[in-house]
PDB file of N, CA and C in Angstrom:
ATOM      1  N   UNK A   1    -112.949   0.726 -88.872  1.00  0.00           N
ATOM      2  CA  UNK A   1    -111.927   0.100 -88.115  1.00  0.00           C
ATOM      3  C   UNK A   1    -110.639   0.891 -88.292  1.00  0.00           C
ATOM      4  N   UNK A   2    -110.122   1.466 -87.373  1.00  0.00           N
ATOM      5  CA  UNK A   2    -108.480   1.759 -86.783  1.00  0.00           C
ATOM      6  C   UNK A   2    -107.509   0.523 -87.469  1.00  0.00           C
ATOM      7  N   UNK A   3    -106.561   1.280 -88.281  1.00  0.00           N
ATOM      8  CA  UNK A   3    -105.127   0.900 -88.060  1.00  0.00           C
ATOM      9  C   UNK A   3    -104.198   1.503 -87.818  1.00  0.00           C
ATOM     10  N   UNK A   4    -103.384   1.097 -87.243  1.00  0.00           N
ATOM     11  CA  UNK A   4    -102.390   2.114 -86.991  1.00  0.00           C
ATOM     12  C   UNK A   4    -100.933   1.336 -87.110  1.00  0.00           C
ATOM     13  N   UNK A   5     -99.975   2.176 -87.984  1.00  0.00           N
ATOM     14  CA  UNK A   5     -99.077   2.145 -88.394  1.00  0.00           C
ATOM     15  C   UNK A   5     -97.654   1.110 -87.254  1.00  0.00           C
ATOM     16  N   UNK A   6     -97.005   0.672 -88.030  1.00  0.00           N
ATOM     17  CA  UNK A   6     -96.121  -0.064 -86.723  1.00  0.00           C
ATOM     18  C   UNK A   6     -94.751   1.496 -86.678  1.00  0.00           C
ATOM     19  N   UNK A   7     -94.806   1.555 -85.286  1.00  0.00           N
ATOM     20  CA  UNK A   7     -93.041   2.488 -85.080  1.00  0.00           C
ATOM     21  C   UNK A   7     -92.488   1.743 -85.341  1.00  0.00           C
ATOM     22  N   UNK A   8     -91.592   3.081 -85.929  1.00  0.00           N
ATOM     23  CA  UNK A   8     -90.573   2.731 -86.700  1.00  0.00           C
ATOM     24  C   UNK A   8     -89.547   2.033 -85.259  1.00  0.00           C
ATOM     25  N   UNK A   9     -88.413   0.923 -86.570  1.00  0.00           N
ATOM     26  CA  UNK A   9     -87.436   0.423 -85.401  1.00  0.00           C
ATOM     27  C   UNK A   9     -86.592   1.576 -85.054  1.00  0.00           C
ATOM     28  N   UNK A  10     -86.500   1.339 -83.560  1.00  0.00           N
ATOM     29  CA  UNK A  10     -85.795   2.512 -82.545  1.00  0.00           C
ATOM     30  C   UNK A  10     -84.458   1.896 -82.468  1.00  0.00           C
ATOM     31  N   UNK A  11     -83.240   2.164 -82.645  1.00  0.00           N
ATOM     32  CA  UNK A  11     -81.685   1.944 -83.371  1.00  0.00           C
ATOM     33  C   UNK A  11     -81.302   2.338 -81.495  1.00  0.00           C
ATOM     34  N   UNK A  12     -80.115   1.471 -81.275  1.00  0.00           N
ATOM     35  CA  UNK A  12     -79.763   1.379 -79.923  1.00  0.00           C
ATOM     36  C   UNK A  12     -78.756   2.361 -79.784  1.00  0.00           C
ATOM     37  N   UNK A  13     -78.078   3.188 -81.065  1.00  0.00           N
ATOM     38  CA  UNK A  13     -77.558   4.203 -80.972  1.00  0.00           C
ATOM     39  C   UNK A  13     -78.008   5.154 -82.173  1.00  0.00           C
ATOM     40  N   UNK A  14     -78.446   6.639 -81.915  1.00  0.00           N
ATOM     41  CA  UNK A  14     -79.238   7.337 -82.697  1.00  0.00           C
ATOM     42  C   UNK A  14     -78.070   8.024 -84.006  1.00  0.00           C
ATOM     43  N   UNK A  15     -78.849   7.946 -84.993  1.00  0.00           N
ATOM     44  CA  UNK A  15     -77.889   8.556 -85.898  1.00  0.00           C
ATOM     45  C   UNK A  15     -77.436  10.067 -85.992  1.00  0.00           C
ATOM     46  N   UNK A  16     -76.193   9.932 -86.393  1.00  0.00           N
ATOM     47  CA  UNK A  16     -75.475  11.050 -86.031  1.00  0.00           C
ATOM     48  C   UNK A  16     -75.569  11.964 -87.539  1.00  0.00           C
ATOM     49  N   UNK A  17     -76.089  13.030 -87.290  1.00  0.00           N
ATOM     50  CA  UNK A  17     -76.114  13.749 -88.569  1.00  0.00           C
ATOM     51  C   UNK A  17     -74.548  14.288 -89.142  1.00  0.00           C
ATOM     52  N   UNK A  18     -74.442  15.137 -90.465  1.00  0.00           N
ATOM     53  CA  UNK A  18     -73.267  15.404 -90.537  1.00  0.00           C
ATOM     54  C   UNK A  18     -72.264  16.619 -89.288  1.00  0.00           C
ATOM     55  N   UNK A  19     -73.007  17.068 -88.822  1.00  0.00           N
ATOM     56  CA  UNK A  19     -72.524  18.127 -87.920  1.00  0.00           C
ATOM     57  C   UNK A  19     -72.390  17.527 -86.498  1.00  0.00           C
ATOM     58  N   UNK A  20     -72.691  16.586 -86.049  1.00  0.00           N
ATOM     59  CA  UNK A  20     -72.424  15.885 -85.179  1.00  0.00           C
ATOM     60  C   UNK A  20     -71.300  15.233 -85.374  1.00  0.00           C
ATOM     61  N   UNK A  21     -70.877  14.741 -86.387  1.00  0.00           N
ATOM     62  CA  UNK A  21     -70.276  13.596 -87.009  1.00  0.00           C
ATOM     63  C   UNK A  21     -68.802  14.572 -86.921  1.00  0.00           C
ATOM     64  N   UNK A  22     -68.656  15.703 -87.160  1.00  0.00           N
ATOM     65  CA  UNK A  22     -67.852  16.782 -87.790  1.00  0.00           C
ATOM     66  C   UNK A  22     -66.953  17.222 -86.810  1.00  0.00           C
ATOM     67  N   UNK A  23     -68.075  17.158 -85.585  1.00  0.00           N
ATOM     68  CA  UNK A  23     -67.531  17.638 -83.960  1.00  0.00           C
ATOM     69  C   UNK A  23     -66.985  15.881 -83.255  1.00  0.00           C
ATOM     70  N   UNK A  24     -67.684  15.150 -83.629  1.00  0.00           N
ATOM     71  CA  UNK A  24     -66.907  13.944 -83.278  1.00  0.00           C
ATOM     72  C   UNK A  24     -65.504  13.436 -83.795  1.00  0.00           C
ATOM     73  N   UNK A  25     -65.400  13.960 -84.760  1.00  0.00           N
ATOM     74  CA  UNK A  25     -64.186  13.598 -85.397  1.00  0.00           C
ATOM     75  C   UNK A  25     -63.164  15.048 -85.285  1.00  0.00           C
ATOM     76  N   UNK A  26     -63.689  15.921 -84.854  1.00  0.00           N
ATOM     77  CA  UNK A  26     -62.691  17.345 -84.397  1.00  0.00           C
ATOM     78  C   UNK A  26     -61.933  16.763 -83.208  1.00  0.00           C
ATOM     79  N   UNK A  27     -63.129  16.157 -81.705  1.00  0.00           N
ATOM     80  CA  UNK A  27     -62.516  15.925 -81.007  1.00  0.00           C
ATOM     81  C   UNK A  27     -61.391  14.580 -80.789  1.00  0.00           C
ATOM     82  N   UNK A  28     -61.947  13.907 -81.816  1.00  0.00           N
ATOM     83  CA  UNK A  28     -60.723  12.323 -81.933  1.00  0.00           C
ATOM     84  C   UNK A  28     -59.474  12.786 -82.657  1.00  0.00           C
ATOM     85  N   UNK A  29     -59.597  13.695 -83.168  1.00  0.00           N
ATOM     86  CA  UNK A  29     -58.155  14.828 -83.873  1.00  0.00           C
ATOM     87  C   UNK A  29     -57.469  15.505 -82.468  1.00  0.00           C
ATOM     88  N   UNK A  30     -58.562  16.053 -81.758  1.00  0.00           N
ATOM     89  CA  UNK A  30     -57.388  17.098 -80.623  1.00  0.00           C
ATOM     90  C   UNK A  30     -56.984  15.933 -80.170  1.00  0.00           C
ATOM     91  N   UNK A  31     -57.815  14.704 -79.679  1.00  0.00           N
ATOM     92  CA  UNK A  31     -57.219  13.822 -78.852  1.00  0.00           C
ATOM     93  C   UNK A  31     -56.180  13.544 -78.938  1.00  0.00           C
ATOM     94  N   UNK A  32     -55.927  13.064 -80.330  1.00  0.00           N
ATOM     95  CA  UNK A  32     -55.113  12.454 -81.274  1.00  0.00           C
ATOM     96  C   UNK A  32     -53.576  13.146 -80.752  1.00  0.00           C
ATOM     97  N   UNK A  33     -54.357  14.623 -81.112  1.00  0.00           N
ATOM     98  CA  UNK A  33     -53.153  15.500 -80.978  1.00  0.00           C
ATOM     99  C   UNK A  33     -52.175  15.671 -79.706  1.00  0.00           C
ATOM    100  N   UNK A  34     -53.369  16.027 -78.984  1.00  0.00           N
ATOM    101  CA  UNK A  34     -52.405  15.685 -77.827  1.00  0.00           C
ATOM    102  C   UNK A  34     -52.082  15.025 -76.726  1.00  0.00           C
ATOM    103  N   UNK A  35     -52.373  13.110 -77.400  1.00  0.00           N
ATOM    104  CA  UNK A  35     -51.924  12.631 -76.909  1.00  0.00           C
ATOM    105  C   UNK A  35     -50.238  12.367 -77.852  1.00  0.00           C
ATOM    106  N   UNK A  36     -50.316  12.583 -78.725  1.00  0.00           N
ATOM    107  CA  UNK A  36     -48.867  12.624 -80.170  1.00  0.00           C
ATOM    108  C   UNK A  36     -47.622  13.754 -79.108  1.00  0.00           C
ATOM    109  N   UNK A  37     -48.689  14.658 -78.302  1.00  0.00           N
ATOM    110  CA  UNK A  37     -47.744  16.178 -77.592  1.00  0.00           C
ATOM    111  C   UNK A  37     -47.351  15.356 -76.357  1.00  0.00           C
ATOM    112  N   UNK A  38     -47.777  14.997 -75.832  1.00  0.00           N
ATOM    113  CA  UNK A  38     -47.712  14.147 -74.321  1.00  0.00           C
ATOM    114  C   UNK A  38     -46.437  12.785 -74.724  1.00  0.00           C
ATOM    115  N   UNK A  39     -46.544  12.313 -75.443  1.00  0.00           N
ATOM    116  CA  UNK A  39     -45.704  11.212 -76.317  1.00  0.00           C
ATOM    117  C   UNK A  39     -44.318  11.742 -76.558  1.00  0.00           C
ATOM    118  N   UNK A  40     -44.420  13.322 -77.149  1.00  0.00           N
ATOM    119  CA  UNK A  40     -43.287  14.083 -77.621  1.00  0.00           C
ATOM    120  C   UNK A  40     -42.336  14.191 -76.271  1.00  0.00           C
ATOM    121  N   UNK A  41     -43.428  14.696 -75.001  1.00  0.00           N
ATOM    122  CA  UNK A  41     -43.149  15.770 -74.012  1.00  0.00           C
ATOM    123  C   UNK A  41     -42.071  14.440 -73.256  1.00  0.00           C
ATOM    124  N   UNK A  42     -42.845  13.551 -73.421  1.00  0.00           N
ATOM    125  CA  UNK A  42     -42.062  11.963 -72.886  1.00  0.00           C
ATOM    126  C   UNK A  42     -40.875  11.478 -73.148  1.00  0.00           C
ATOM    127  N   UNK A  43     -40.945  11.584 -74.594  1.00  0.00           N
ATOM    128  CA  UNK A  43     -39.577  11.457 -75.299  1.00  0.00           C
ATOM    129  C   UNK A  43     -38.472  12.926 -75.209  1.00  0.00           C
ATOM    130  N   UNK A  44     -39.016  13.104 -74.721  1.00  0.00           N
ATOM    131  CA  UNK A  44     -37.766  14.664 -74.704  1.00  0.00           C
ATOM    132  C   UNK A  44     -37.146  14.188 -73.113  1.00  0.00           C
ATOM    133  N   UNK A  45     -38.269  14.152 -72.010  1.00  0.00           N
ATOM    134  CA  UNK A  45     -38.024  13.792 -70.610  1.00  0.00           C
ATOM    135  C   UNK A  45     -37.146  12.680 -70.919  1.00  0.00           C
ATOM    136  N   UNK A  46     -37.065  11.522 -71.607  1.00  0.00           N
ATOM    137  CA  UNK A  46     -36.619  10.841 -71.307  1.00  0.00           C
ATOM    138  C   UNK A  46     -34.529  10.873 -71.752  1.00  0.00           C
ATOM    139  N   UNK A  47     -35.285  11.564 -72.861  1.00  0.00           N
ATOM    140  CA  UNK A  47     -33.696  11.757 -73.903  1.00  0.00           C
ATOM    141  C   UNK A  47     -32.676  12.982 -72.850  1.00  0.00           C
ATOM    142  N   UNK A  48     -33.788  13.970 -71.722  1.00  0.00           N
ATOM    143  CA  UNK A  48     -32.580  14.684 -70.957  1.00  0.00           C
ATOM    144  C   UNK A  48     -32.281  13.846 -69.964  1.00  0.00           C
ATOM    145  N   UNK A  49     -32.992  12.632 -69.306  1.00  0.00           N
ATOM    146  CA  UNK A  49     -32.469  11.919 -68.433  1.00  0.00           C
ATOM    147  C   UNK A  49     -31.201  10.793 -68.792  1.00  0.00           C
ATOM    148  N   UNK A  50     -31.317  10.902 -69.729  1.00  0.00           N
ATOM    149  CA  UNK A  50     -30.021   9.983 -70.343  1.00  0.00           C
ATOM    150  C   UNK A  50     -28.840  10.646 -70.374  1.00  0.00           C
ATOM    151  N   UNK A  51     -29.300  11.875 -70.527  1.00  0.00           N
ATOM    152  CA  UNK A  51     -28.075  13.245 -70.834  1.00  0.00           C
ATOM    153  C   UNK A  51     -27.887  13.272 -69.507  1.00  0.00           C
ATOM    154  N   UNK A  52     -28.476  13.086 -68.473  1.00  0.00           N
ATOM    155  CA  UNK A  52     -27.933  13.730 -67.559  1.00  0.00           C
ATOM    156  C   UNK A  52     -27.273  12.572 -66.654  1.00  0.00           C
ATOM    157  N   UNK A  53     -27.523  11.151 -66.807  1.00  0.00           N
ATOM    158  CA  UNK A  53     -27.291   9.987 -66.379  1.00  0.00           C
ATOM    159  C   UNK A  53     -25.838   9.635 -67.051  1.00  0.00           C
ATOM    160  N   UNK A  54     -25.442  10.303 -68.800  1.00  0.00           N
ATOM    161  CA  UNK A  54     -24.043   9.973 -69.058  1.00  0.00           C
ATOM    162  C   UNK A  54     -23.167  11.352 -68.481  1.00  0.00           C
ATOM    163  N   UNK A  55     -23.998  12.344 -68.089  1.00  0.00           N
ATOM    164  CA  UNK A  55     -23.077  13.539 -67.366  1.00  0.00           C
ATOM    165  C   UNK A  55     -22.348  12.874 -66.047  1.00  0.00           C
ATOM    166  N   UNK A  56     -23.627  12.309 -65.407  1.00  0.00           N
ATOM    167  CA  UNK A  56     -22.883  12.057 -64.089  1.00  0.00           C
ATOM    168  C   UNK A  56     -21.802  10.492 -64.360  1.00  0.00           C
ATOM    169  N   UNK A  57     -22.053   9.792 -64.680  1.00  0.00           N
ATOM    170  CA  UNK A  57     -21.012   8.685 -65.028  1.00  0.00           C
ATOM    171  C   UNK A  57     -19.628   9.320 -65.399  1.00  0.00           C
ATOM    172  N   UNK A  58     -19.803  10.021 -66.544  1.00  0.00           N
ATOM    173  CA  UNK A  58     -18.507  10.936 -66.947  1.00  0.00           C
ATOM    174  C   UNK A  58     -17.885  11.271 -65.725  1.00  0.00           C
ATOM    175  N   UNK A  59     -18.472  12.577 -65.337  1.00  0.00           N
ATOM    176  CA  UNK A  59     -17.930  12.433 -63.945  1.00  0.00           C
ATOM    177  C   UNK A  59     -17.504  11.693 -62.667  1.00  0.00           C
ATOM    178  N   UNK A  60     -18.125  10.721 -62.448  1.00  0.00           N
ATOM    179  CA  UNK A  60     -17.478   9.612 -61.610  1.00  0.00           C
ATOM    180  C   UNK A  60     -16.604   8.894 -62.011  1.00  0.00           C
ATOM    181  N   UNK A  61     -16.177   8.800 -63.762  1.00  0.00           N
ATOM    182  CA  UNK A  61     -15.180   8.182 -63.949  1.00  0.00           C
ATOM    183  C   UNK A  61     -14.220   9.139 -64.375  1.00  0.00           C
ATOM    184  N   UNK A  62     -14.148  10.687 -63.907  1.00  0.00           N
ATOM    185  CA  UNK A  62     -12.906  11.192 -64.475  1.00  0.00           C
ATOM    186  C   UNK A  62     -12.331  11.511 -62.653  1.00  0.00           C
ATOM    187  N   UNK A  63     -13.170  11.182 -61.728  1.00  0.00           N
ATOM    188  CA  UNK A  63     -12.711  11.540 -60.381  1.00  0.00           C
ATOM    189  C   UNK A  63     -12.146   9.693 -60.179  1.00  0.00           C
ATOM    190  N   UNK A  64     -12.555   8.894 -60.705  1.00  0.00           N
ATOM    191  CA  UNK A  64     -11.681   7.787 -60.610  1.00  0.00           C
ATOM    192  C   UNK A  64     -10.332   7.635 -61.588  1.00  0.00           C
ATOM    193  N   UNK A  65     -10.232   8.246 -62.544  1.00  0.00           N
ATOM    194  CA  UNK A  65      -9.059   8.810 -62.780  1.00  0.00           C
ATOM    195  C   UNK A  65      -8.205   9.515 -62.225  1.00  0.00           C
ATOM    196  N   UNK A  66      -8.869  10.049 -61.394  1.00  0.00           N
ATOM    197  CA  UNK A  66      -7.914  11.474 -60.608  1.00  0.00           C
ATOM    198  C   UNK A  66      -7.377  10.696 -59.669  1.00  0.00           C
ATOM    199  N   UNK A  67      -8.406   9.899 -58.894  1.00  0.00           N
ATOM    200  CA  UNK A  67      -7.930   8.853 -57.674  1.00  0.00           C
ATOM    201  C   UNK A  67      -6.886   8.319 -58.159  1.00  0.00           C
ATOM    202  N   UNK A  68      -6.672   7.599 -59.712  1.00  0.00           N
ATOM    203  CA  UNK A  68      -6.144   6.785 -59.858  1.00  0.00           C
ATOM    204  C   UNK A  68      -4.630   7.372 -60.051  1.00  0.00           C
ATOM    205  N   UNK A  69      -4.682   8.280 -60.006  1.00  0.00           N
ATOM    206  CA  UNK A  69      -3.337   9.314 -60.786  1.00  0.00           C
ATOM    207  C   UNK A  69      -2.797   9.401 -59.172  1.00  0.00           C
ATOM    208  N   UNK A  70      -3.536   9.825 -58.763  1.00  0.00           N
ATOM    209  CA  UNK A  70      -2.812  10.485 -57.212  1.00  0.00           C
ATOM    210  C   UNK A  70      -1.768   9.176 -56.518  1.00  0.00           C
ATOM    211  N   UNK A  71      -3.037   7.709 -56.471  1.00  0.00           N
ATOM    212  CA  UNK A  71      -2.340   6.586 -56.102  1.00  0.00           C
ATOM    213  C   UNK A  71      -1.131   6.303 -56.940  1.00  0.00           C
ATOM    214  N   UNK A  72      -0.825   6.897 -58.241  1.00  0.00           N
ATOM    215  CA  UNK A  72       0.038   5.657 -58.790  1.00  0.00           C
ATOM    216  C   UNK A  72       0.776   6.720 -58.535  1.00  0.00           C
ATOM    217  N   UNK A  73       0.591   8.215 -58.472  1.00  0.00           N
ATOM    218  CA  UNK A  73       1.897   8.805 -57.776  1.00  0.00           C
ATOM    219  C   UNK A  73       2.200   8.871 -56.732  1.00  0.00           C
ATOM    220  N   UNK A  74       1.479   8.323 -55.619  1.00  0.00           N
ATOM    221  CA  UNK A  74       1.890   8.135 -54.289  1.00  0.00           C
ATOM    222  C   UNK A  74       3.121   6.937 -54.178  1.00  0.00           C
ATOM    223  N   UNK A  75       2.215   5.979 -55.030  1.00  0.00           N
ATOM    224  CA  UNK A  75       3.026   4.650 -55.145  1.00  0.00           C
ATOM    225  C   UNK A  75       4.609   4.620 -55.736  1.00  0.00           C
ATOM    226  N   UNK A  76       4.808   5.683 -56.485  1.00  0.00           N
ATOM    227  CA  UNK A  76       6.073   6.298 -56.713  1.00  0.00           C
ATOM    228  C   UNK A  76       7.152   6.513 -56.223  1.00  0.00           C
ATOM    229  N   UNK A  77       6.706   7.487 -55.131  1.00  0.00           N
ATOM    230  CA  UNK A  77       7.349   8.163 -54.031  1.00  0.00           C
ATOM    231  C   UNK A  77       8.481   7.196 -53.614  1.00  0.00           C
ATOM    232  N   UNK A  78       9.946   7.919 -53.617  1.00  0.00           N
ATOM    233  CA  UNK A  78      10.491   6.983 -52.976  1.00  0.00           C
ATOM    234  C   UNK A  78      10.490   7.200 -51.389  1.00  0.00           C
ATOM    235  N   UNK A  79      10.573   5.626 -51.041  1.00  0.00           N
ATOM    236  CA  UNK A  79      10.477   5.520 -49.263  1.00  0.00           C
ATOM    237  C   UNK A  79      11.486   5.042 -48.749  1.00  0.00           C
TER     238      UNK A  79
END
């Protein structure tokens, strides 16, 4: 009489040897990495848009100064 052995249990995800394991965790590092570069690249974009958002304010309020100079010397003038 035949017996035959039971297969082995089949695992719903196969095991990962160490060199698999090595390259899986290389690529969750670049990821890592550059999503940390993309994050950086963001924060820089954002820090020159601020720079360039108090440039122009500056400027609109030193030409409302100027306005304001011209009027109060118009307003001067004798008539």
């Amino acid at each position: 009489m035949f017996t035959f052995a039971p297969a082995p249990a089949r695992r719903a995800y196969p095991q990962l040897d160490d060199r698999s394991n090595a390259m899986s965790l290389l690529h969750e590092a670049l990821a890592r990495a550059q999503y940390s570069e993309r994050l950086d690249e963001a924060e820089h974009v954002r820090r020159r848009l601020r720079h360039l958002a108090a440039a122009k304010a500056r400027r609109r309020a030193e030409r409302a100064v100027s306005r304001a100079r011209r009027l109060s010397a118009l307003a001067d003038l004798p008539g």
